[in-house]
PDB file of N, CA and C in Angstrom:
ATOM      1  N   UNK A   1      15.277 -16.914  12.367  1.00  0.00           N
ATOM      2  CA  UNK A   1      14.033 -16.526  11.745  1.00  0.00           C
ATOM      3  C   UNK A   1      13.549 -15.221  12.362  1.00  0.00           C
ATOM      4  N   UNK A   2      12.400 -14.326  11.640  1.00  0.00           N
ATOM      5  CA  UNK A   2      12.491 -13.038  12.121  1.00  0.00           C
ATOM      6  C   UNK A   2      11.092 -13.239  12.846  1.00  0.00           C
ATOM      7  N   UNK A   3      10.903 -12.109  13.390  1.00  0.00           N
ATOM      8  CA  UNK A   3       9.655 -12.200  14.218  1.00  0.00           C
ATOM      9  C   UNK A   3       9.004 -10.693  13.682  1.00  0.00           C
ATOM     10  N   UNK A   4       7.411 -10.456  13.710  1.00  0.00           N
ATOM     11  CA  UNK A   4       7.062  -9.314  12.742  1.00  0.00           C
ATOM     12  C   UNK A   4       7.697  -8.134  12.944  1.00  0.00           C
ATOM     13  N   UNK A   5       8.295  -7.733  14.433  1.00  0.00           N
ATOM     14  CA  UNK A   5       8.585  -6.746  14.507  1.00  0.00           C
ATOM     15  C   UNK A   5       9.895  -6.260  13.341  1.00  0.00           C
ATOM     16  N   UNK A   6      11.113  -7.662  13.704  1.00  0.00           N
ATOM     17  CA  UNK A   6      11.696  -7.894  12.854  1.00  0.00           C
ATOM     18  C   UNK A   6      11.676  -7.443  11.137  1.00  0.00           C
ATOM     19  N   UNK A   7      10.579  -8.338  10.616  1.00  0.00           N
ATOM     20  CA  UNK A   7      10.787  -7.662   9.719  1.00  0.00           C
ATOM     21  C   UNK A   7      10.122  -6.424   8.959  1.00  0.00           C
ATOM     22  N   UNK A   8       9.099  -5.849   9.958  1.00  0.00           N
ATOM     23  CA  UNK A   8       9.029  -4.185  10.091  1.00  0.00           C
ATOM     24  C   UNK A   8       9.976  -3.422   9.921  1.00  0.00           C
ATOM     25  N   UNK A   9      10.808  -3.677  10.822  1.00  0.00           N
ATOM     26  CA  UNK A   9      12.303  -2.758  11.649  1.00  0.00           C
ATOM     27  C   UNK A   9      12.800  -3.008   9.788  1.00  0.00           C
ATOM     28  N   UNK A  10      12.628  -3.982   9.574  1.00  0.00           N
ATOM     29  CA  UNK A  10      13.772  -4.069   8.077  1.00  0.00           C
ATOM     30  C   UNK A  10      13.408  -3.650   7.095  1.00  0.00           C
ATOM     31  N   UNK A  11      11.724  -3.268   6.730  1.00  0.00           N
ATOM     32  CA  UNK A  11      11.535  -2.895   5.851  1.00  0.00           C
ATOM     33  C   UNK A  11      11.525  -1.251   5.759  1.00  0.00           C
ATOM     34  N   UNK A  12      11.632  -0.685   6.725  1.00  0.00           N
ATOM     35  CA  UNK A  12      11.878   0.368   7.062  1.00  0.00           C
ATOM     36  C   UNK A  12      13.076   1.302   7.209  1.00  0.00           C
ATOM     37  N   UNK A  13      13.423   0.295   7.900  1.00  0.00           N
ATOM     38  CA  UNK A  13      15.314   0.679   8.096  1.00  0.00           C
ATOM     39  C   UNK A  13      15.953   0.429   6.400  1.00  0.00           C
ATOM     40  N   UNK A  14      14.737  -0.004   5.402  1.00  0.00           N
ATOM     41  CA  UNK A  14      14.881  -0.057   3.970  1.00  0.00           C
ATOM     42  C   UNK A  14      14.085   1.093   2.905  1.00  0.00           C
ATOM     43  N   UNK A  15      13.085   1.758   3.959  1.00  0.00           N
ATOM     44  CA  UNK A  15      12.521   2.762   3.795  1.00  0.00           C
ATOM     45  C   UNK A  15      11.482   2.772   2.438  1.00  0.00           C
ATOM     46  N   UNK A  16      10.915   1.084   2.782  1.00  0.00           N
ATOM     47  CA  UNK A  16       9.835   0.688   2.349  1.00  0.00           C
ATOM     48  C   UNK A  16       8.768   0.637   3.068  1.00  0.00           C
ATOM     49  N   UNK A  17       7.402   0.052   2.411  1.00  0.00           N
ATOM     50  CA  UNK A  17       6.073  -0.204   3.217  1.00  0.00           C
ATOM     51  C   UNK A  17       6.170  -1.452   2.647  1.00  0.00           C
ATOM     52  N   UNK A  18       5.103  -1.983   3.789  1.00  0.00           N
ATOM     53  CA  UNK A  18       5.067  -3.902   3.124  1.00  0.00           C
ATOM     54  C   UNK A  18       3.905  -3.238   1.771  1.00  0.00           C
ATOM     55  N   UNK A  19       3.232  -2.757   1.640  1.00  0.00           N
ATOM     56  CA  UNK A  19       2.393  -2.960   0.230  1.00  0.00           C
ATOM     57  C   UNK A  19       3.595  -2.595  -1.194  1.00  0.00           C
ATOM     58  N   UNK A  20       4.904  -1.499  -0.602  1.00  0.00           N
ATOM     59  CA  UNK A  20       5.918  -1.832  -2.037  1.00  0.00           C
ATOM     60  C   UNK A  20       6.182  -2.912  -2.087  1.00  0.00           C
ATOM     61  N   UNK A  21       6.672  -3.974  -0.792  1.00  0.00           N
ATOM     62  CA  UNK A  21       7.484  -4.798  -0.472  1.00  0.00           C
ATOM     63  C   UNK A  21       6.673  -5.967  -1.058  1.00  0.00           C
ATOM     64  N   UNK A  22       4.908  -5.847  -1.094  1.00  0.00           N
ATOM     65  CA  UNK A  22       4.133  -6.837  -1.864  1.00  0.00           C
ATOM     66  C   UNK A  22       4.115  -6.488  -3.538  1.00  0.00           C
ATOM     67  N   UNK A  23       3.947  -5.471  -3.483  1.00  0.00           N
ATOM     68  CA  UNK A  23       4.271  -5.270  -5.026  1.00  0.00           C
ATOM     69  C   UNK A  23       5.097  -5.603  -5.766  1.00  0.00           C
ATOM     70  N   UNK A  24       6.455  -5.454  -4.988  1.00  0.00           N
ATOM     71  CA  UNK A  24       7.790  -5.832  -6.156  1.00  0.00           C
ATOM     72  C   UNK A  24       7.624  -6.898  -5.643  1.00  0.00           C
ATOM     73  N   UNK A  25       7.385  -7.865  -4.448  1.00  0.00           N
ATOM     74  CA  UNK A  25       7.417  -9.955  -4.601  1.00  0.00           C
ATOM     75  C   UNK A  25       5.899 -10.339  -5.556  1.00  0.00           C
ATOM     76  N   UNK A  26       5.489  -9.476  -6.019  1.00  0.00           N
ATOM     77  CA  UNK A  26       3.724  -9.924  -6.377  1.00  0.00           C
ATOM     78  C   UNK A  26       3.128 -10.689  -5.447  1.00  0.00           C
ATOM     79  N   UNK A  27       2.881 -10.091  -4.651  1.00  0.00           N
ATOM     80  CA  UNK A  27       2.129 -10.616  -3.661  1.00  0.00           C
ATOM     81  C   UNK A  27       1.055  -9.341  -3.447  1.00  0.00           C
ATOM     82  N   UNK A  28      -0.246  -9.998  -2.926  1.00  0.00           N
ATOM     83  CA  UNK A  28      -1.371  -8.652  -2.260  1.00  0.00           C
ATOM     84  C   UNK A  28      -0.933  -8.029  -1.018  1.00  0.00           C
ATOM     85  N   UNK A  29      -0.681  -6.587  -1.081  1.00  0.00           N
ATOM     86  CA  UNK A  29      -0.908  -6.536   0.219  1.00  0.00           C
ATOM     87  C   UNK A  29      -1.615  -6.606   1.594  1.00  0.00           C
ATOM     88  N   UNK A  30      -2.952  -7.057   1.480  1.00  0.00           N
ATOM     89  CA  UNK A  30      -4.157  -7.959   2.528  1.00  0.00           C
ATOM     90  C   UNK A  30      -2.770  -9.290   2.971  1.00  0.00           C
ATOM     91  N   UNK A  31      -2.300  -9.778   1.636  1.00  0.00           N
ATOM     92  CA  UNK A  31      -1.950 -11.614   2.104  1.00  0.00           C
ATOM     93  C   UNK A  31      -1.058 -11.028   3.148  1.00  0.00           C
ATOM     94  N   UNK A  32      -0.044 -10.117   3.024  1.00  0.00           N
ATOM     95  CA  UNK A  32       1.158 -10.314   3.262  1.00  0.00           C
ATOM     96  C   UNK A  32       0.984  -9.154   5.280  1.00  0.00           C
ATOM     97  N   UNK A  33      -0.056  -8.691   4.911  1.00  0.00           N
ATOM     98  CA  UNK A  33      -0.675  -8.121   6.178  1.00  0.00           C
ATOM     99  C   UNK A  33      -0.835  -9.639   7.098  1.00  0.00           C
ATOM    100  N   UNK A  34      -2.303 -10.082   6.314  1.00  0.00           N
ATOM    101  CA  UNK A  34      -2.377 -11.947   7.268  1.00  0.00           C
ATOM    102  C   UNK A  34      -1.354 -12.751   7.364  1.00  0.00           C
ATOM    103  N   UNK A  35      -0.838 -12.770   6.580  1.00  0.00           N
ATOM    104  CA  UNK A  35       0.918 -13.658   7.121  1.00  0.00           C
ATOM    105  C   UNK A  35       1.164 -13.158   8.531  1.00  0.00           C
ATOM    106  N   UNK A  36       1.522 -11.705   8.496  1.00  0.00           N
ATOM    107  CA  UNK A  36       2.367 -11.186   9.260  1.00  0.00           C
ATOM    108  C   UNK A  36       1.449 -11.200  10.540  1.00  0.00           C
ATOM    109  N   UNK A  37       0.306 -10.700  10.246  1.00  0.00           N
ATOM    110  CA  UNK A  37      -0.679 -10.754  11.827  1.00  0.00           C
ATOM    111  C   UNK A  37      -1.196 -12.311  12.156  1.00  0.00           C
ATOM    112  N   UNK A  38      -0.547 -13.383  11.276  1.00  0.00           N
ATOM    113  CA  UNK A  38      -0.615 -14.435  11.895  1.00  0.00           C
ATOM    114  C   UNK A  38      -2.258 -14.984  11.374  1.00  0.00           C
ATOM    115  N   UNK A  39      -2.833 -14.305  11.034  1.00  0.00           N
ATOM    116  CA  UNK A  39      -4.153 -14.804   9.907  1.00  0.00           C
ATOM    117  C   UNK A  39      -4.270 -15.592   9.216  1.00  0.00           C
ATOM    118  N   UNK A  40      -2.760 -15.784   8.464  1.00  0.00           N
ATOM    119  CA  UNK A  40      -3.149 -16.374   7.394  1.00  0.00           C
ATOM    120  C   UNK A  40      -1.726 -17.608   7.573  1.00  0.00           C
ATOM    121  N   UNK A  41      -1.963 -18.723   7.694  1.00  0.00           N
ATOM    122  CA  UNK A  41      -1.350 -19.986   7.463  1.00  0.00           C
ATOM    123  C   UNK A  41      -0.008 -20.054   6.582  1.00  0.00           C
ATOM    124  N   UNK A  42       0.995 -20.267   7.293  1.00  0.00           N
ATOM    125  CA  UNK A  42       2.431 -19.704   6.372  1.00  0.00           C
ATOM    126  C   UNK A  42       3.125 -21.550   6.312  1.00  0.00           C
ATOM    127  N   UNK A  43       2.282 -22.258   5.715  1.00  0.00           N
ATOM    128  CA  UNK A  43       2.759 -23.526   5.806  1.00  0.00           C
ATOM    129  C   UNK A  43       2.961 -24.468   4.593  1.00  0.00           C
ATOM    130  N   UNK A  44       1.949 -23.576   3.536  1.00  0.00           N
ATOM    131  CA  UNK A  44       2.110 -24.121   2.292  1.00  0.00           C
ATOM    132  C   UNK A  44       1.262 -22.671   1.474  1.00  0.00           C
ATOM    133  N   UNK A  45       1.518 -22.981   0.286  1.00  0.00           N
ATOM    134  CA  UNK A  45       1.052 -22.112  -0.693  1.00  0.00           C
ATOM    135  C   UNK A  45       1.688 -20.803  -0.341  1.00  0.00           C
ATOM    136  N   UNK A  46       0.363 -19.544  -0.571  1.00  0.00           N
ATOM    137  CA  UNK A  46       0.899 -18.172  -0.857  1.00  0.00           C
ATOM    138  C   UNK A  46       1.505 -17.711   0.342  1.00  0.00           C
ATOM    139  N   UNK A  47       0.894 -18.058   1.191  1.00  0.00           N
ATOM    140  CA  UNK A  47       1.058 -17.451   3.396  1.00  0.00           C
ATOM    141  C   UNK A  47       2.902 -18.100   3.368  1.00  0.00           C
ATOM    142  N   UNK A  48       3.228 -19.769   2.556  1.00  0.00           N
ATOM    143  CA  UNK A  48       4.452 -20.189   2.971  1.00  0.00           C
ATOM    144  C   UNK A  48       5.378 -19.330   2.046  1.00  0.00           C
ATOM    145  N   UNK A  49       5.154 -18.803   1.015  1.00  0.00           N
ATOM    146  CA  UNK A  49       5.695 -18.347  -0.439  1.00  0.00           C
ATOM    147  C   UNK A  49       6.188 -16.852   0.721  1.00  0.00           C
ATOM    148  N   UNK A  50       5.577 -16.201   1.169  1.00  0.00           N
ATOM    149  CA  UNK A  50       5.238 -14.858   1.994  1.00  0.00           C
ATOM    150  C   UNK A  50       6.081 -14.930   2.801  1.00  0.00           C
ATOM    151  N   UNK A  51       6.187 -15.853   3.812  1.00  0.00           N
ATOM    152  CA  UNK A  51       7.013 -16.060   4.926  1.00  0.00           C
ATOM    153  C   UNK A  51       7.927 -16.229   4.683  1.00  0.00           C
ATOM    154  N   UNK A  52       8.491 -16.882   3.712  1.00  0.00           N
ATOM    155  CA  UNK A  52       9.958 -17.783   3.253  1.00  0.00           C
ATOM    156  C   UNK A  52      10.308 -16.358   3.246  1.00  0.00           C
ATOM    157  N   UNK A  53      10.202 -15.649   2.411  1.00  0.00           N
ATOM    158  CA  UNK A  53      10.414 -14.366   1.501  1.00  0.00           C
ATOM    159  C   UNK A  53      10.866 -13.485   2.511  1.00  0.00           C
ATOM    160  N   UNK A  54       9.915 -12.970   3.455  1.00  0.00           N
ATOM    161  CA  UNK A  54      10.303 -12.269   4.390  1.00  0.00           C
ATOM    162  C   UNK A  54      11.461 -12.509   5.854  1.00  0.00           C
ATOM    163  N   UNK A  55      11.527 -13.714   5.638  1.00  0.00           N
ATOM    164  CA  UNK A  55      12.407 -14.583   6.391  1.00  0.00           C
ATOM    165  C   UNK A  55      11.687 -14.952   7.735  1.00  0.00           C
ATOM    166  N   UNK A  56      10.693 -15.084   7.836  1.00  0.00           N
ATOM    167  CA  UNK A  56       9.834 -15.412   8.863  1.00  0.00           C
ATOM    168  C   UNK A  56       9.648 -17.194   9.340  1.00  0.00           C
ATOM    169  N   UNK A  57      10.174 -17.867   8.165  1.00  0.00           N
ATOM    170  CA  UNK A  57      10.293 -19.342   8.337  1.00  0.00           C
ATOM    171  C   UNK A  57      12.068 -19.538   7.188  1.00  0.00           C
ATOM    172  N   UNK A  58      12.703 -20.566   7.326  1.00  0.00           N
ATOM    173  CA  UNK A  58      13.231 -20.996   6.252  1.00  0.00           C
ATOM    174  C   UNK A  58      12.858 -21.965   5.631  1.00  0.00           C
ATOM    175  N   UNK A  59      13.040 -22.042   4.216  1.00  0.00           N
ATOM    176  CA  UNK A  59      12.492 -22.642   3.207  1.00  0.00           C
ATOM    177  C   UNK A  59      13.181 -22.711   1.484  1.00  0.00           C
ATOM    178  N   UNK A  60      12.094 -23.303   1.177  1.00  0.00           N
ATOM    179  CA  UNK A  60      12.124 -23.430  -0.291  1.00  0.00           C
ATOM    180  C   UNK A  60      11.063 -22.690  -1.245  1.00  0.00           C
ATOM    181  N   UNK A  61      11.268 -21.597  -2.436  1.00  0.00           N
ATOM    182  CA  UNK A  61       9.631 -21.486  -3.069  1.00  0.00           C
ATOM    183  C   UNK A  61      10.314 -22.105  -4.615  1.00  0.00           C
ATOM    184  N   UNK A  62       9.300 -21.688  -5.184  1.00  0.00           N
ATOM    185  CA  UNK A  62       9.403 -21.700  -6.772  1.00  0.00           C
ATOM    186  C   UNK A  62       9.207 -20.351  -7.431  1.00  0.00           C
ATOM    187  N   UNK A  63      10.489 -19.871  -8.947  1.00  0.00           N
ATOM    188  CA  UNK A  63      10.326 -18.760  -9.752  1.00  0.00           C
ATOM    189  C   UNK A  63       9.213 -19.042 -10.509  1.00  0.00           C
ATOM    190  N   UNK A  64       9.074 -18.277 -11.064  1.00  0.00           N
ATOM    191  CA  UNK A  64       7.862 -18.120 -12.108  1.00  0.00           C
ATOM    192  C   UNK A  64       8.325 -19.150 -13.172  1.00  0.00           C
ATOM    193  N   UNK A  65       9.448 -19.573 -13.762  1.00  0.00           N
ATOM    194  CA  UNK A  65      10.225 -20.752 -13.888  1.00  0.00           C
ATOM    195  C   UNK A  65       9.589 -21.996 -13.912  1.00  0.00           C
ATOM    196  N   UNK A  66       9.217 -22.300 -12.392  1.00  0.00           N
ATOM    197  CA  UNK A  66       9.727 -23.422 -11.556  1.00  0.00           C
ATOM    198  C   UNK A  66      10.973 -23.888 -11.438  1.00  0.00           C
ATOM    199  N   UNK A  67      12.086 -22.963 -11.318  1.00  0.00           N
ATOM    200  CA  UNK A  67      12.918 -23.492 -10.157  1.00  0.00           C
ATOM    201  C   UNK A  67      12.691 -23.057  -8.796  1.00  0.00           C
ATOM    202  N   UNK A  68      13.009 -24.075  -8.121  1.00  0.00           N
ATOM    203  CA  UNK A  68      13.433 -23.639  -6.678  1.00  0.00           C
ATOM    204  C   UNK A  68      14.575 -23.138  -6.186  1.00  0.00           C
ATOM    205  N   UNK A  69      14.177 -21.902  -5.326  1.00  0.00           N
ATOM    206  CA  UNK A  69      14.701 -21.329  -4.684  1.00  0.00           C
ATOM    207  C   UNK A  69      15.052 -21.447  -3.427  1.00  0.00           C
ATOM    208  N   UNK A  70      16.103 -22.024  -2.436  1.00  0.00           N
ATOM    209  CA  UNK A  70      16.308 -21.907  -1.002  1.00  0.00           C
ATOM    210  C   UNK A  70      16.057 -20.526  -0.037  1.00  0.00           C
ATOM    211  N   UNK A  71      15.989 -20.332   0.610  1.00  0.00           N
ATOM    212  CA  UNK A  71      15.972 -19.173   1.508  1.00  0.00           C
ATOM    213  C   UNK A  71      16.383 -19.659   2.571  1.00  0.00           C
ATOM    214  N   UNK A  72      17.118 -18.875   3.806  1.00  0.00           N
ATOM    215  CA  UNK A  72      17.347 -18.848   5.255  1.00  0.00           C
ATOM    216  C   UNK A  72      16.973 -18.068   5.126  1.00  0.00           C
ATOM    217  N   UNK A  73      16.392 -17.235   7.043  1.00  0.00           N
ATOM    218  CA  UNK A  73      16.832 -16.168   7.431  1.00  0.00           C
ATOM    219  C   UNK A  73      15.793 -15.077   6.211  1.00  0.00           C
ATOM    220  N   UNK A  74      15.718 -15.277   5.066  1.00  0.00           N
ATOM    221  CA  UNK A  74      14.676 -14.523   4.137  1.00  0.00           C
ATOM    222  C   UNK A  74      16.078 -13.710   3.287  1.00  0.00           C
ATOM    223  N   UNK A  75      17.223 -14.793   3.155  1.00  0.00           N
ATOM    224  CA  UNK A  75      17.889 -14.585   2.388  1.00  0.00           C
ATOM    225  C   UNK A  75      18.380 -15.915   1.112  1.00  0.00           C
ATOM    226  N   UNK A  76      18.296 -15.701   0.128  1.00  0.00           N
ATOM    227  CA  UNK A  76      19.178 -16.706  -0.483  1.00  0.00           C
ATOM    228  C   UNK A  76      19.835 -17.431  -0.046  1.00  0.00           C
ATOM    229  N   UNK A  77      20.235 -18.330  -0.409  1.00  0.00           N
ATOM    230  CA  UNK A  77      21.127 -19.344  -0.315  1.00  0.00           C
ATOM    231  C   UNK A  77      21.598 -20.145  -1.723  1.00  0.00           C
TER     232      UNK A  77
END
């Protein structure tokens, strides 16, 4: 699992900002700031949706669908 610096270093070394990086997941960039500074509760709902994503926890979310999606690591599976 990554730790914030982590996935700083990656979004960069991708030669993004987290507010593109919220834009293309639709997410706000405020949420995805409180995820990361630990503000905001990454255990269920949007904060867990955020984290999974970034690989900050592993998990499960849902597409716009409703299927579920696995993640490790803040990669597919």
């Amino acid at each position: 699992m990554k730790s914030k610096k982590d996935v700083l270093d990656g979004l960069s070394y991708q030669g993004i900002t987290i507010a593109e990086w919220a834009r293309e997941h639709g997410f706000s960039r405020r949420t995805v700031y409180a995820v990361l500074n630990g503000r905001r509760k990454a255990s269920s709902g949007v904060g867990h949706q955020i984290a999974v994503r970034l690989g900050m926890k592993d998990g499960v979310v849902r597409d716009g669908e409703g299927n579920v999606i696995e993640f490790q690591g803040g990669v597919q599976v």
